[in-house]
C-alpha atoms as a PDB file:
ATOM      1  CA  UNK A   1      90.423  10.176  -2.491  1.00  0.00           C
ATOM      2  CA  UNK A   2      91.643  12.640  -0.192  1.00  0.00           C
ATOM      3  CA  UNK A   3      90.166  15.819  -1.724  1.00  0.00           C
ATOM      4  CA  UNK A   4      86.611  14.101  -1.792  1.00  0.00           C
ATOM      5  CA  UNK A   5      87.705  13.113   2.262  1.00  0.00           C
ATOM      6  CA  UNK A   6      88.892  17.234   2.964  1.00  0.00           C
ATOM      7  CA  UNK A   7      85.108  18.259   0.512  1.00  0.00           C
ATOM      8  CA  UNK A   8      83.025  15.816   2.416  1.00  0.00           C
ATOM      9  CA  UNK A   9      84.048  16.303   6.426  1.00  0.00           C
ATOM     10  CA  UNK A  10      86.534  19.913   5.775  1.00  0.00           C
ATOM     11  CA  UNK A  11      89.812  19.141   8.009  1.00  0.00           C
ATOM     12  CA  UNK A  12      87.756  17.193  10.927  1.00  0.00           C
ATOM     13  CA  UNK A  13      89.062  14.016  10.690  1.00  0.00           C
ATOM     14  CA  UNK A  14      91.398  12.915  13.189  1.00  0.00           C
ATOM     15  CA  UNK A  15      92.245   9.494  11.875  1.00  0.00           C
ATOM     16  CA  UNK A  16      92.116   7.713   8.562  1.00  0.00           C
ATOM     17  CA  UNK A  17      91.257   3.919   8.999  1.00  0.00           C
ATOM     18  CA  UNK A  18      92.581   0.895   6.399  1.00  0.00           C
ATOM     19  CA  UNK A  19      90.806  -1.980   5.946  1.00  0.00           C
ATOM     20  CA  UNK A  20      93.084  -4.671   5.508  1.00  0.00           C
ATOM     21  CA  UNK A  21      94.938  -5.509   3.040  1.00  0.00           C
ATOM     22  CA  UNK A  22      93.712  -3.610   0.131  1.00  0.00           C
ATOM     23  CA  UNK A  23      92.146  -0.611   2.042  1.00  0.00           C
ATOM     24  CA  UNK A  24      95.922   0.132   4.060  1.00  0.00           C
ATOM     25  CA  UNK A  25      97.555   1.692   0.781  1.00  0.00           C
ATOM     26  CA  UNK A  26      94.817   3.929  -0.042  1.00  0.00           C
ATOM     27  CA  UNK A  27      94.585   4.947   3.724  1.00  0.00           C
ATOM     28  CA  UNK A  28      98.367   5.383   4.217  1.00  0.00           C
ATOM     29  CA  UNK A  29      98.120   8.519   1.538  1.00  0.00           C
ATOM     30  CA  UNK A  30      94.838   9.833   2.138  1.00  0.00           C
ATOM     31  CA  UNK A  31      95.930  10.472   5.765  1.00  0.00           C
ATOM     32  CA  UNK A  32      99.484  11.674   4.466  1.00  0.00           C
ATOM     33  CA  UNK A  33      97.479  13.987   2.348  1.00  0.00           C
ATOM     34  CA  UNK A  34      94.811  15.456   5.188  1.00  0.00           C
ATOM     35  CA  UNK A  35      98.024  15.524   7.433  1.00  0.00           C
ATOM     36  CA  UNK A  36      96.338  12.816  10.042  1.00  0.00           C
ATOM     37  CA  UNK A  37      96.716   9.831  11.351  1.00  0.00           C
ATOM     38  CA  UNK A  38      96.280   6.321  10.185  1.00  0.00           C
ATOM     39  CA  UNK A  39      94.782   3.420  11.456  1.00  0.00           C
ATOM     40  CA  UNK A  40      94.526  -0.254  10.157  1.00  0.00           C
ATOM     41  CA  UNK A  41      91.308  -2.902  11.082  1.00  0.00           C
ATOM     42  CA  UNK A  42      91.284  -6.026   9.796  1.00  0.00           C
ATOM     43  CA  UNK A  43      87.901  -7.844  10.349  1.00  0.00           C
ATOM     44  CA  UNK A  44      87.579 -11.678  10.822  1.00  0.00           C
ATOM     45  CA  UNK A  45      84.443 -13.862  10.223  1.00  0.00           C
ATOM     46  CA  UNK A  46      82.130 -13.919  12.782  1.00  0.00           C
ATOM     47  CA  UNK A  47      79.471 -11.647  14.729  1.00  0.00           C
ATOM     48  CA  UNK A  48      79.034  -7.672  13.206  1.00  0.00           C
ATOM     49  CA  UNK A  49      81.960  -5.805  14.931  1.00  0.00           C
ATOM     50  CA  UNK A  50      84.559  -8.740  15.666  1.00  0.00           C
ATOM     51  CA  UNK A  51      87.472  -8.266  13.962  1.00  0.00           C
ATOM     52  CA  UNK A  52      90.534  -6.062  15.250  1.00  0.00           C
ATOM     53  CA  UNK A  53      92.933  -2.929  15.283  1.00  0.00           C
ATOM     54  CA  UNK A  54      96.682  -2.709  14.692  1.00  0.00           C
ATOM     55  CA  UNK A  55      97.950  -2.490  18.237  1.00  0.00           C
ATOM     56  CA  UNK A  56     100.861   0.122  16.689  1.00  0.00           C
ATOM     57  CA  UNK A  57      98.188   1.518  14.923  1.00  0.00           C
ATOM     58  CA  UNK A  58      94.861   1.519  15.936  1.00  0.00           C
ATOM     59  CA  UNK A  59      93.918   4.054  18.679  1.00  0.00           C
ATOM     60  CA  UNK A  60      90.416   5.420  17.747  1.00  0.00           C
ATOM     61  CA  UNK A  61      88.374   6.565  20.626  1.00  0.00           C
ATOM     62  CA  UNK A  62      87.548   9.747  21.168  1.00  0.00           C
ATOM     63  CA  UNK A  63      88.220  10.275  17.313  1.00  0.00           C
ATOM     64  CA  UNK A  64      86.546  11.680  14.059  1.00  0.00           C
ATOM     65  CA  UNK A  65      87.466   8.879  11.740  1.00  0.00           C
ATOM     66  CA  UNK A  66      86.858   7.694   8.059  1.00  0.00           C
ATOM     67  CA  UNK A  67      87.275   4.349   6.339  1.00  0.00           C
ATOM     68  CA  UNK A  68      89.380   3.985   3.638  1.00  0.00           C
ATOM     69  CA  UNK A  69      88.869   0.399   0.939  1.00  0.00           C
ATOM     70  CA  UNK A  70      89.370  -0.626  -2.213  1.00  0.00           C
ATOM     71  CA  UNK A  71      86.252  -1.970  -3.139  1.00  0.00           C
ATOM     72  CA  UNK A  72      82.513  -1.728  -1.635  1.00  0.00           C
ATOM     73  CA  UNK A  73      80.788  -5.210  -3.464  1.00  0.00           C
ATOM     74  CA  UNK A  74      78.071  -5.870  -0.757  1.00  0.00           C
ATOM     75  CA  UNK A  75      78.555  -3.556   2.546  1.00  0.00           C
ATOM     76  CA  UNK A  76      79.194  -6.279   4.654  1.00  0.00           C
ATOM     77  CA  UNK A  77      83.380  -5.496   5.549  1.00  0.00           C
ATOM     78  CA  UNK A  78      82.391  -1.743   5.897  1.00  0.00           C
ATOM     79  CA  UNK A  79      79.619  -2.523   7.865  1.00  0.00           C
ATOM     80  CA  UNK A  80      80.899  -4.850  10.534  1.00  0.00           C
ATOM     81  CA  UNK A  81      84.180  -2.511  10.779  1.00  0.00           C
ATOM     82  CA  UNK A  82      81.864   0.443  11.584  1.00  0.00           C
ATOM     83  CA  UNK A  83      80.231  -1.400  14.158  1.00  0.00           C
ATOM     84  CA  UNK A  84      83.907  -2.452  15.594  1.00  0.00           C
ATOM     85  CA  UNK A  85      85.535   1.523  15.710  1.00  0.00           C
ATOM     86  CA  UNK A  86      81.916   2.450  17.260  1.00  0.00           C
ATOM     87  CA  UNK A  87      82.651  -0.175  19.886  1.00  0.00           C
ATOM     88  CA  UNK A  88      86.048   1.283  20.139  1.00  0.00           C
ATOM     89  CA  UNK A  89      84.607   4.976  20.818  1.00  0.00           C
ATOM     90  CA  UNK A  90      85.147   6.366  17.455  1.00  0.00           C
ATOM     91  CA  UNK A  91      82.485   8.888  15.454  1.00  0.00           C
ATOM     92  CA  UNK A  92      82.617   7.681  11.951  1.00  0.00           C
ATOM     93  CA  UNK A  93      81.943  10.500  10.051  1.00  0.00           C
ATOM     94  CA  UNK A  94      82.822   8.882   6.420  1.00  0.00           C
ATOM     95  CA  UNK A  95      82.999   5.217   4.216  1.00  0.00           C
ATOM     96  CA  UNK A  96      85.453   6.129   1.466  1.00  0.00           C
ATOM     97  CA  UNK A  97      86.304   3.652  -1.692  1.00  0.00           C
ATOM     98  CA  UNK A  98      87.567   3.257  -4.368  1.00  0.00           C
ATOM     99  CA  UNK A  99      84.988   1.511  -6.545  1.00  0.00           C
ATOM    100  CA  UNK A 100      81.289   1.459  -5.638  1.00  0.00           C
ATOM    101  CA  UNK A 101      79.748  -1.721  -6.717  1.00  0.00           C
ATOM    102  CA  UNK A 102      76.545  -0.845  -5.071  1.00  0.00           C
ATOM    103  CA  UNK A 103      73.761   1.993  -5.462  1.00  0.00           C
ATOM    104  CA  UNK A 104      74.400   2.971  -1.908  1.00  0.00           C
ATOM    105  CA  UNK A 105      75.158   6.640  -0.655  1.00  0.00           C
ATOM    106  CA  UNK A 106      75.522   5.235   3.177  1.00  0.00           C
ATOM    107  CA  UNK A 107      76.167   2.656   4.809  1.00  0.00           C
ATOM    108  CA  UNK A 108      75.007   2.598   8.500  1.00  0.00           C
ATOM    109  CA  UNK A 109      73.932   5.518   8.995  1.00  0.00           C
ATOM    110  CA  UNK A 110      77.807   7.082   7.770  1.00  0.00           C
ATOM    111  CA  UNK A 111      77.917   8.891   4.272  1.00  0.00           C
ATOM    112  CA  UNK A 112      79.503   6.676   1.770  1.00  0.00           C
ATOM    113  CA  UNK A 113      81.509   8.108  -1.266  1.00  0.00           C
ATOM    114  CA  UNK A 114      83.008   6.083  -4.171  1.00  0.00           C
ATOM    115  CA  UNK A 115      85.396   7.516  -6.605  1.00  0.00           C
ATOM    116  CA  UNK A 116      84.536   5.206  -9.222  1.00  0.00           C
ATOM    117  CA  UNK A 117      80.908   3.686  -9.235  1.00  0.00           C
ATOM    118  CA  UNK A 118      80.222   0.513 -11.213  1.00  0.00           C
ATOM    119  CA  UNK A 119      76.564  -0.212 -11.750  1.00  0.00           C
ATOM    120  CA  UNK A 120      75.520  -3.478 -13.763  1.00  0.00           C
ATOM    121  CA  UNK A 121      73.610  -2.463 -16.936  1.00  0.00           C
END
């Protein structure tokens, strides 16, 4: 995941962002690998953008960030937690996951990648 990160935005990423729970792991190494920092958002159930940051972990403005998750079934999760690091005066320069379920290339307005992509046939 982290050499598609370093291909798609070169070493301008500041921090790496983890959606919780199953986004954190893959986050944790990419930003090991790119030598940046991490970030974790966790997004609860309301209005687009609610949800919130780690408070050890989770200062974003005035970054380059990308988004690190498992698994991209319907855009929703990525799409409210873009809306809550724009609030928080991050760029989000890239949606990163590790299986595709959709036949998206962005989400938002922010390039989306997918290691795996799984298309129903």
């Amino acid at each position: 995941m982290a050499d598609v990160a370093a291909e798609e935005c070169g070493d301008l990423i500041d921090t790496v962002v983890g959606i919780s729970i199953n986004g954190v792991l893959f986050a944790n190494e990419v930003a090991s690998q790119l030598g940046c920092e991490v970030a974790i958002h966790r997004n609860v159930d309301g209005e687009a953008g609610q949800g919130s940051l780690s408070n050890k972990y989770g200062q974003v403005a005035g970054k380059r960030v990308a988004i690190v998750d498992d698994v991209l079934s319907t855009g929703v999760t990525m799409s409210k937690t873009i809306d809550a690091l724009r609030e928080a005066g991050a760029e989000v320069a890239l949606c990163l996951v590790l299986v595709n379920k959709t036949v998206r290339n962005e989400i938002d307005e922010v390039p989306l990648r997918g290691i795996i992509r799984a298309a129903v046939v």
